[in-house]
C-alpha atoms as a PDB file:
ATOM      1  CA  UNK A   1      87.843  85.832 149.662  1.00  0.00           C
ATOM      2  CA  UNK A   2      88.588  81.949 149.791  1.00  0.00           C
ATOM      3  CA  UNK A   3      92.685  80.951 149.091  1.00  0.00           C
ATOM      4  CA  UNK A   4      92.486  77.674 148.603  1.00  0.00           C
ATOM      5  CA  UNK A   5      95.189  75.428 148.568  1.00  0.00           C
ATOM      6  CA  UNK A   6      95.386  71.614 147.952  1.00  0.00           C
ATOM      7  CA  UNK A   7      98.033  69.628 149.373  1.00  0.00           C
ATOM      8  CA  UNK A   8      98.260  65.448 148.628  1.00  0.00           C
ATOM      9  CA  UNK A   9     101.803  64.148 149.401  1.00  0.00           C
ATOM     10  CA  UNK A  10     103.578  65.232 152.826  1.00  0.00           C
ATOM     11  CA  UNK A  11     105.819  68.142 152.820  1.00  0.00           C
ATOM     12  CA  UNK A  12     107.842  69.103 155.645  1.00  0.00           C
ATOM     13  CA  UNK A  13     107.308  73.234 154.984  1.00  0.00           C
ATOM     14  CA  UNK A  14     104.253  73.323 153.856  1.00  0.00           C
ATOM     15  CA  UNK A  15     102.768  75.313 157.054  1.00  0.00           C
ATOM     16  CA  UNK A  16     105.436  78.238 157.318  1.00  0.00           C
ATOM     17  CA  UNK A  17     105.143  78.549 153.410  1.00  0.00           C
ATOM     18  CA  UNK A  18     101.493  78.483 153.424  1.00  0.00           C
ATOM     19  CA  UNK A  19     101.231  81.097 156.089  1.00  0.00           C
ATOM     20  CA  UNK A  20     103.838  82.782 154.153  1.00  0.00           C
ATOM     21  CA  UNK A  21     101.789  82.865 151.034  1.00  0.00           C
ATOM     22  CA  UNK A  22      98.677  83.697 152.928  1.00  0.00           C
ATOM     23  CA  UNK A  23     100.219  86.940 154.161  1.00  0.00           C
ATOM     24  CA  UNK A  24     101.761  88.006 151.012  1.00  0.00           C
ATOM     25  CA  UNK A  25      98.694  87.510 149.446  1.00  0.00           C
ATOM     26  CA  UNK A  26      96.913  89.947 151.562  1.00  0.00           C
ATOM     27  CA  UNK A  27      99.733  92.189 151.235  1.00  0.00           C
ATOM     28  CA  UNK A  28      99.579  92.274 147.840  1.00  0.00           C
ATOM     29  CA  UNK A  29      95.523  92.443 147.486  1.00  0.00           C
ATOM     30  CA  UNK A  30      94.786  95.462 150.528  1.00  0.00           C
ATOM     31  CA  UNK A  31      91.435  95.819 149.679  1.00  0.00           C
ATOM     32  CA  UNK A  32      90.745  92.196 150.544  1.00  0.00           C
ATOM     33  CA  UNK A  33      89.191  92.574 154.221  1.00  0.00           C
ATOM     34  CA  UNK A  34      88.130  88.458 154.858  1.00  0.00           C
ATOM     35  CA  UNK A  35      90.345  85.841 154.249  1.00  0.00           C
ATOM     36  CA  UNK A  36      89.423  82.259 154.444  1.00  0.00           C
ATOM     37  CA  UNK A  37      92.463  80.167 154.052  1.00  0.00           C
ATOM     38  CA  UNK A  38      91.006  76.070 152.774  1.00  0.00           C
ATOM     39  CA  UNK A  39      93.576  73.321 152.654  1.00  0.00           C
ATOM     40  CA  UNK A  40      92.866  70.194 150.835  1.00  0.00           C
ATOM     41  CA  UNK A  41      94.410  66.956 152.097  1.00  0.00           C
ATOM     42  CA  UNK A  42      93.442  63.396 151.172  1.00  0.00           C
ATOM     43  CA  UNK A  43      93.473  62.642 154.989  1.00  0.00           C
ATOM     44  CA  UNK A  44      94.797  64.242 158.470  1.00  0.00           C
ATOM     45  CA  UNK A  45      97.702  61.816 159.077  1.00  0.00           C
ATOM     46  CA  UNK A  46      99.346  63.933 156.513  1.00  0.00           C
ATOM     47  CA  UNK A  47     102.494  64.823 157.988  1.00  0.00           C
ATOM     48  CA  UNK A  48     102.730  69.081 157.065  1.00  0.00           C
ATOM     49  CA  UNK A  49     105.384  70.206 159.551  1.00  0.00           C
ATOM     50  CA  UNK A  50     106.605  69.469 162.870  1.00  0.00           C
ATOM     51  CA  UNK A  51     104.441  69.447 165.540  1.00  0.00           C
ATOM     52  CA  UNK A  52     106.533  72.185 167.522  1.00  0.00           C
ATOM     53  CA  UNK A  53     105.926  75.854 165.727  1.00  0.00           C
ATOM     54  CA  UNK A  54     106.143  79.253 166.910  1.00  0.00           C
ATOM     55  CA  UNK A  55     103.571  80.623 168.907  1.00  0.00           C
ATOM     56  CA  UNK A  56     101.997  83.258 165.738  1.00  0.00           C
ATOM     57  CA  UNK A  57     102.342  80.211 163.022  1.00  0.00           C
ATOM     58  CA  UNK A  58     100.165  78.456 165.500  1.00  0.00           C
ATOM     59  CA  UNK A  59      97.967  80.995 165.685  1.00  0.00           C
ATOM     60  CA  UNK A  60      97.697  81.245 162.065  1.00  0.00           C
ATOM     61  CA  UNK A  61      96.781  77.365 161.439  1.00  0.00           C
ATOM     62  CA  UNK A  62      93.879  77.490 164.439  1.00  0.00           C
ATOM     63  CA  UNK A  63      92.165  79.700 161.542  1.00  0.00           C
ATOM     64  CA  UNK A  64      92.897  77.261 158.191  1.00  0.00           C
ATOM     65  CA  UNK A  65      90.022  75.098 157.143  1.00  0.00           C
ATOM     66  CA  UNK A  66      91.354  71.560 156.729  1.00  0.00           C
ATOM     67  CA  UNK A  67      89.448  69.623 154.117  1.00  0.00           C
ATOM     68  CA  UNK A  68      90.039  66.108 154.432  1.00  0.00           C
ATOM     69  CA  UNK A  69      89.051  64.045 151.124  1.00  0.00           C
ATOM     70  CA  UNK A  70      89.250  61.157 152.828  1.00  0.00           C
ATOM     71  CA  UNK A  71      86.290  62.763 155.615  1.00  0.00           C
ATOM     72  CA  UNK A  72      84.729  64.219 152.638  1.00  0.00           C
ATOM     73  CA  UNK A  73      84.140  60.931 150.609  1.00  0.00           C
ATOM     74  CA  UNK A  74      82.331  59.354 153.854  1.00  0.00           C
ATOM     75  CA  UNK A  75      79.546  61.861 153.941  1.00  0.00           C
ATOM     76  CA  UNK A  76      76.238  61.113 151.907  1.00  0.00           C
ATOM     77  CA  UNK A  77      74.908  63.261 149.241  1.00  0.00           C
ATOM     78  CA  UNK A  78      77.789  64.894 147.593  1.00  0.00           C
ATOM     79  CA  UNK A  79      76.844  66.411 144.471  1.00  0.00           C
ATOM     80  CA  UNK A  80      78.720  65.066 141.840  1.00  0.00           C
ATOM     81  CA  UNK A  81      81.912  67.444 141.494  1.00  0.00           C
ATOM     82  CA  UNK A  82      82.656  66.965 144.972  1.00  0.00           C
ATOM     83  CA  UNK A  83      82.650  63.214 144.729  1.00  0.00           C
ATOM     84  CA  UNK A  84      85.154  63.364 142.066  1.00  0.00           C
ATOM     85  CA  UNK A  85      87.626  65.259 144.092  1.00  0.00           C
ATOM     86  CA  UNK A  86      87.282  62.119 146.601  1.00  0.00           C
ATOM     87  CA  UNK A  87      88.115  59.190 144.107  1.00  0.00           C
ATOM     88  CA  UNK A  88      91.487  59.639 144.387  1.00  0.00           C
ATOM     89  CA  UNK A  89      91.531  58.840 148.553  1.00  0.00           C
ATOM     90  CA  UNK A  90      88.338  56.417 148.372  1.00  0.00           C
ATOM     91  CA  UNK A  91      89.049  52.758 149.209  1.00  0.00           C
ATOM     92  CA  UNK A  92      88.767  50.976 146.116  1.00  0.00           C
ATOM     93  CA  UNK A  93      85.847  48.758 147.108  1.00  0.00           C
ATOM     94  CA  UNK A  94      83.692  51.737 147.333  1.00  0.00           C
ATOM     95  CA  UNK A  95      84.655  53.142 143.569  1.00  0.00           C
ATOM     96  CA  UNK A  96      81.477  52.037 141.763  1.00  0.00           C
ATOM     97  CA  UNK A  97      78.815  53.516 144.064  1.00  0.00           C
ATOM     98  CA  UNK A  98      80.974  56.800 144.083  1.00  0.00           C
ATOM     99  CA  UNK A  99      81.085  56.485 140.802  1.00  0.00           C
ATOM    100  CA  UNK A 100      77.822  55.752 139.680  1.00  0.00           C
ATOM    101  CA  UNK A 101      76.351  58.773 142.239  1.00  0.00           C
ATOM    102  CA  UNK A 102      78.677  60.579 139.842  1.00  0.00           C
ATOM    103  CA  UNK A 103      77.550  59.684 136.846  1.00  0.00           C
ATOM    104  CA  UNK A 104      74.122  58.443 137.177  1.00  0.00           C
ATOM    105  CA  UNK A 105      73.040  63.333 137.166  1.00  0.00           C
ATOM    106  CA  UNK A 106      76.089  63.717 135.296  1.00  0.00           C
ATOM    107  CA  UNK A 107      77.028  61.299 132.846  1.00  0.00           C
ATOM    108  CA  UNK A 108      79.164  63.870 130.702  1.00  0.00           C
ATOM    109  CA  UNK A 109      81.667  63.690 133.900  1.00  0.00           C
ATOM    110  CA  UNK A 110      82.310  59.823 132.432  1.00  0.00           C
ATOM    111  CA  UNK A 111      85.683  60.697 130.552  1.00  0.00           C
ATOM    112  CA  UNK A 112      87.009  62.920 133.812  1.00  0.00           C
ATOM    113  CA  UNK A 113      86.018  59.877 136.557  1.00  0.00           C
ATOM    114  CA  UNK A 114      88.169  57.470 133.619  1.00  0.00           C
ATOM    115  CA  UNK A 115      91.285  59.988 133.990  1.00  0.00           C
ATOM    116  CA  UNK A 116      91.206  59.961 137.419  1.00  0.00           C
ATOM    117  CA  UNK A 117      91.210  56.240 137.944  1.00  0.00           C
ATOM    118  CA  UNK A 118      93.672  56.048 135.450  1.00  0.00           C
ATOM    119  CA  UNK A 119      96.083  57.692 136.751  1.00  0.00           C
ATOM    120  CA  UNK A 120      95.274  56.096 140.348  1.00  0.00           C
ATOM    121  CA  UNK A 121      95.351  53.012 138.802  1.00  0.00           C
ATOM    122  CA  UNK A 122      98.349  52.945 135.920  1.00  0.00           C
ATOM    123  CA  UNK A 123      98.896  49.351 136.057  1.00  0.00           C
ATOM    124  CA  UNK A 124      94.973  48.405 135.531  1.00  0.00           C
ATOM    125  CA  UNK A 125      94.026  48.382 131.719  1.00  0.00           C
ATOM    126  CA  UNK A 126      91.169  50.104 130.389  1.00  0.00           C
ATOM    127  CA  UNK A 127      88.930  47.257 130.633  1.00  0.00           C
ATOM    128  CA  UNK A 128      89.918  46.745 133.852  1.00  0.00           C
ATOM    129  CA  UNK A 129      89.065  49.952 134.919  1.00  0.00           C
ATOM    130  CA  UNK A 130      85.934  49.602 133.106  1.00  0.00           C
ATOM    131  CA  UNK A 131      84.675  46.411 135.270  1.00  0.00           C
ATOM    132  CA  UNK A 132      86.309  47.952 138.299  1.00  0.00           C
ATOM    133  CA  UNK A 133      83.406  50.685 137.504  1.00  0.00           C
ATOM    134  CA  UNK A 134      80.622  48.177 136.636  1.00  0.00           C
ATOM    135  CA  UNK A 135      80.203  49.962 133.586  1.00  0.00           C
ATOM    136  CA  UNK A 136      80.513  46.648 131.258  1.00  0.00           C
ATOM    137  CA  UNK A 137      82.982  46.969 128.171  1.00  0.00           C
ATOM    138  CA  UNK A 138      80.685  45.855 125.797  1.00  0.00           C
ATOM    139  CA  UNK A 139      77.896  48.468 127.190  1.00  0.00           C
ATOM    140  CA  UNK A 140      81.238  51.327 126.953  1.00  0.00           C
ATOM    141  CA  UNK A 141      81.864  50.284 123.273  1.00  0.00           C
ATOM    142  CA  UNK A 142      78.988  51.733 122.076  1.00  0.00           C
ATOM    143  CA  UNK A 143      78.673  55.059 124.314  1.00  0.00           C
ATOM    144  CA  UNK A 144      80.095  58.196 123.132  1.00  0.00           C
ATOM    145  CA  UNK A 145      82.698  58.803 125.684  1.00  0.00           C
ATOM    146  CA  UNK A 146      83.702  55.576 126.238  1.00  0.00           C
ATOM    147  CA  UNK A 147      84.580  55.718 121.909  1.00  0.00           C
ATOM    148  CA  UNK A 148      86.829  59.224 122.777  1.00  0.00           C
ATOM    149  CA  UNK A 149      88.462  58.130 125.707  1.00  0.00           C
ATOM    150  CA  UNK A 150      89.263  53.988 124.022  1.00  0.00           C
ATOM    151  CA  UNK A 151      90.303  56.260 120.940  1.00  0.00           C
ATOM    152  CA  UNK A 152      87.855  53.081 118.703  1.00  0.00           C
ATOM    153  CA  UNK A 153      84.994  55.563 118.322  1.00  0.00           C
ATOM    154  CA  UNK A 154      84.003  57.966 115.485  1.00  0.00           C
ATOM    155  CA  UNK A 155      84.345  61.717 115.334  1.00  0.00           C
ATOM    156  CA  UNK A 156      80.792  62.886 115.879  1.00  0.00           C
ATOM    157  CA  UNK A 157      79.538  65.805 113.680  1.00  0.00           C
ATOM    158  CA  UNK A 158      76.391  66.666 115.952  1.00  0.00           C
ATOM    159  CA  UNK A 159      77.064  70.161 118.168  1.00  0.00           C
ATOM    160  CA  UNK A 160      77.159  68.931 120.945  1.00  0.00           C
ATOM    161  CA  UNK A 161      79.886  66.877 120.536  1.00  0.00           C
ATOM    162  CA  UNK A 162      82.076  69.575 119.079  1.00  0.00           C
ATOM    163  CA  UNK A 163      81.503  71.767 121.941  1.00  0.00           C
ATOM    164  CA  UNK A 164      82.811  69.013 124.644  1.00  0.00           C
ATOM    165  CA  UNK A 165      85.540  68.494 122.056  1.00  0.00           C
ATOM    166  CA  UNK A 166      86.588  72.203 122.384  1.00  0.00           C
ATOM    167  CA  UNK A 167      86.487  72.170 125.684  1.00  0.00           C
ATOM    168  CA  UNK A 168      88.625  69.075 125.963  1.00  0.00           C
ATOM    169  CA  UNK A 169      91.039  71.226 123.772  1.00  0.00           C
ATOM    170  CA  UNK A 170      90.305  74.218 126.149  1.00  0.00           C
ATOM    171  CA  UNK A 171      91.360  72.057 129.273  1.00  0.00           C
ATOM    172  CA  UNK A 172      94.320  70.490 128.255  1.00  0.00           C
ATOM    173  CA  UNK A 173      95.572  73.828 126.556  1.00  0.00           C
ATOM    174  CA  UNK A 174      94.667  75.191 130.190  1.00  0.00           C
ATOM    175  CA  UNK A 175      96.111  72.792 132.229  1.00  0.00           C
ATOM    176  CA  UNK A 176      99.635  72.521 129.920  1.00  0.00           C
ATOM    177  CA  UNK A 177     100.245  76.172 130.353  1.00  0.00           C
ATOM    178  CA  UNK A 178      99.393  76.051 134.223  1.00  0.00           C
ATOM    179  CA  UNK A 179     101.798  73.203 134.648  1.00  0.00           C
ATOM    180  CA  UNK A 180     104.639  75.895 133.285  1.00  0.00           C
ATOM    181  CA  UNK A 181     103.081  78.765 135.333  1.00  0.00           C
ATOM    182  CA  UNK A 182     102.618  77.213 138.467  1.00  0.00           C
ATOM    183  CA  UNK A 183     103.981  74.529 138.615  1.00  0.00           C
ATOM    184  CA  UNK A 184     102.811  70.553 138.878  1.00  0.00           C
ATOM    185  CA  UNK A 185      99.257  70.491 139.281  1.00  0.00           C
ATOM    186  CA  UNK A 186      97.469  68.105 141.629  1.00  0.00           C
ATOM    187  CA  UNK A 187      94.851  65.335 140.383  1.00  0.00           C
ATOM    188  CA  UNK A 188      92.494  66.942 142.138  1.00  0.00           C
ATOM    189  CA  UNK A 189      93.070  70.359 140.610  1.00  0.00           C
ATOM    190  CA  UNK A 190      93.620  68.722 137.382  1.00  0.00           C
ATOM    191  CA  UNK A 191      90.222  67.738 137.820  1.00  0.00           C
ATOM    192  CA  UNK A 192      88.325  70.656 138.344  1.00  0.00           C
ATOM    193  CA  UNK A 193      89.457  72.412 135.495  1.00  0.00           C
ATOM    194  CA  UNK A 194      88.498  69.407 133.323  1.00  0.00           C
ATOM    195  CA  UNK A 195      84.999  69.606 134.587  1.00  0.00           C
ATOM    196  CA  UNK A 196      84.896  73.586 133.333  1.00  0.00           C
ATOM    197  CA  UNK A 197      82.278  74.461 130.794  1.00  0.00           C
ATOM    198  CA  UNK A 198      83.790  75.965 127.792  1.00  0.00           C
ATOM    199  CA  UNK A 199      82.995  79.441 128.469  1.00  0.00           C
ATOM    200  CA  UNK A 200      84.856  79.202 132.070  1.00  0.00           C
ATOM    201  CA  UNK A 201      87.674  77.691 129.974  1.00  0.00           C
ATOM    202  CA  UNK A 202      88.089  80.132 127.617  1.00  0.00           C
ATOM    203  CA  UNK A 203      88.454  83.129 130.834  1.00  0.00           C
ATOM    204  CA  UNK A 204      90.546  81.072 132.402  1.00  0.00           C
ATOM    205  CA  UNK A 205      93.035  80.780 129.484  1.00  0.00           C
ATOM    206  CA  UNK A 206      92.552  84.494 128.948  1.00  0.00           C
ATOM    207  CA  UNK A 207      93.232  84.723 133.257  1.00  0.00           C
ATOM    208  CA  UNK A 208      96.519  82.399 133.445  1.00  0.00           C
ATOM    209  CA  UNK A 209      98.467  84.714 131.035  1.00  0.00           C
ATOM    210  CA  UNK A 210      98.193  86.907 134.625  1.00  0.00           C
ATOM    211  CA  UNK A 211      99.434  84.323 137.171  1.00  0.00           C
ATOM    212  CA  UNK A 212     102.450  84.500 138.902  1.00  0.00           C
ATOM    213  CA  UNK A 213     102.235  81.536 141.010  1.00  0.00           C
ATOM    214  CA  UNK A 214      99.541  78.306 142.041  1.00  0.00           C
ATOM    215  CA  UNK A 215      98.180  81.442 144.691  1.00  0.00           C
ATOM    216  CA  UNK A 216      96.995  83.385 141.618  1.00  0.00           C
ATOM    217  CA  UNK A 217      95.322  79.679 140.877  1.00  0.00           C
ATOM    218  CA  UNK A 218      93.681  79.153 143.633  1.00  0.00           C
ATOM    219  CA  UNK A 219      91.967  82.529 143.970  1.00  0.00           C
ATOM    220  CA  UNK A 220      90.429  82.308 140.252  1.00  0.00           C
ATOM    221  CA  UNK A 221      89.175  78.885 141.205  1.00  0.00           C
ATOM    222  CA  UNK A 222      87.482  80.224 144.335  1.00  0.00           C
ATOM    223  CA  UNK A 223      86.214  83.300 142.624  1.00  0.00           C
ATOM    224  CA  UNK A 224      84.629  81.157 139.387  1.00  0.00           C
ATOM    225  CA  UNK A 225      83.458  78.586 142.153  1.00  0.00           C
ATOM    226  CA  UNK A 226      79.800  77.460 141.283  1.00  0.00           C
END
């Protein structure tokens, strides 16, 4: 079993309350045997807790899995969901060849890599973040997801198109009722669940009605993983 937990602005507490959770997670799950606690951070000068901690808190951290983003986004050959998780932490001059490693295999991710930028980027416009991507504006005007996301194209009627607008639907319905449940969730999380197929969508708007917390979060994700 993987608890994974991702973590992008300081917090003084975060280490007793994540050893906190870990435990009470395994107390309320006995039949669990292996945990593997992952932490994601956009980079290890993250400041988590003071550096003085009791001796079995200590112990507990020497067996967390820190994944740093910013690590993560210098390593070659990420396949393309990973590399989105890094666009938030990536210096900006090396956006477009992230990006286009992206979305050169997965061009449906187009409309997720715009959200993410966006929202790292809220002062750039659209065109701007457009150019910033090499993708040219002119090029973007007459692509399908650049029309959805620009809100200047036309509904398509084809299938395929419906089923990426359900999903859309599926995601944000997802994501607004997570928000409530567990609280704010991170860009990176946010993410993820955007990049669900439908079907994985649809359980995990059926699974949320169930969560108690971002824990009960987490351990879907890990399980549905792949």
């Amino acid at each position: 079993m993987v608890l994974l937990e991702v973590q992008m602005q300081g917090k003084a507490g975060f280490k007793h309350r994540l050893a906190a959770q870990s435990f009470r997670f395994l107390q309320l799950h006995p039949q669990v045997q292996h945990l593997e606690v992952v932490v994601v951070v956009p980079h290890h000068r993250l400041r988590l807790g003071p550096n003085r901690r009791p001796h079995q808190l200590g112990a507990f951290l020497a067996g967390v899995h820190w994944l740093s983003l910013e690590e993560l986004g210098q390593q070659p050959g990420l396949v393309p969901l990973l590399s989105l998780l890094t666009l938030p932490v990536l210096p900006k001059p090396d956006i477009p060849g992230a990006t286009e490693q992206i979305l050169q295999p997965r061009p449906d991710l187009l409309e997720t890599v715009l959200s993410i930028l966006g929202e790292r980027f809220p002062h750039l416009t659209r065109e701007e973040i457009m150019a910033l991507i090499n993708l040219p504006t002119d090029h973007l005007r007459h692509t399908r997801w650049a029309q959805e996301w620009i809100e200047e194209g036309r509904q398509e009627g084809e299938a395929r198109g419906e089923a990426r607008g359900r999903a859309a639907e599926a995601a944000a319905m997802a994501i607004r009722q997570l928000n409530h449940r567990c609280g704010p969730l991170s860009e990176a999380t946010t993410a993820h669940i955007q990049a669900l197929p439908l079907q994985q969508l649809e359980a995990l708007t059926d699974a949320l009605l169930d969560f108690a917390g971002a824990d009960d979060l987490a351990s879907w994700l890990a399980e549905h993983a792949g």
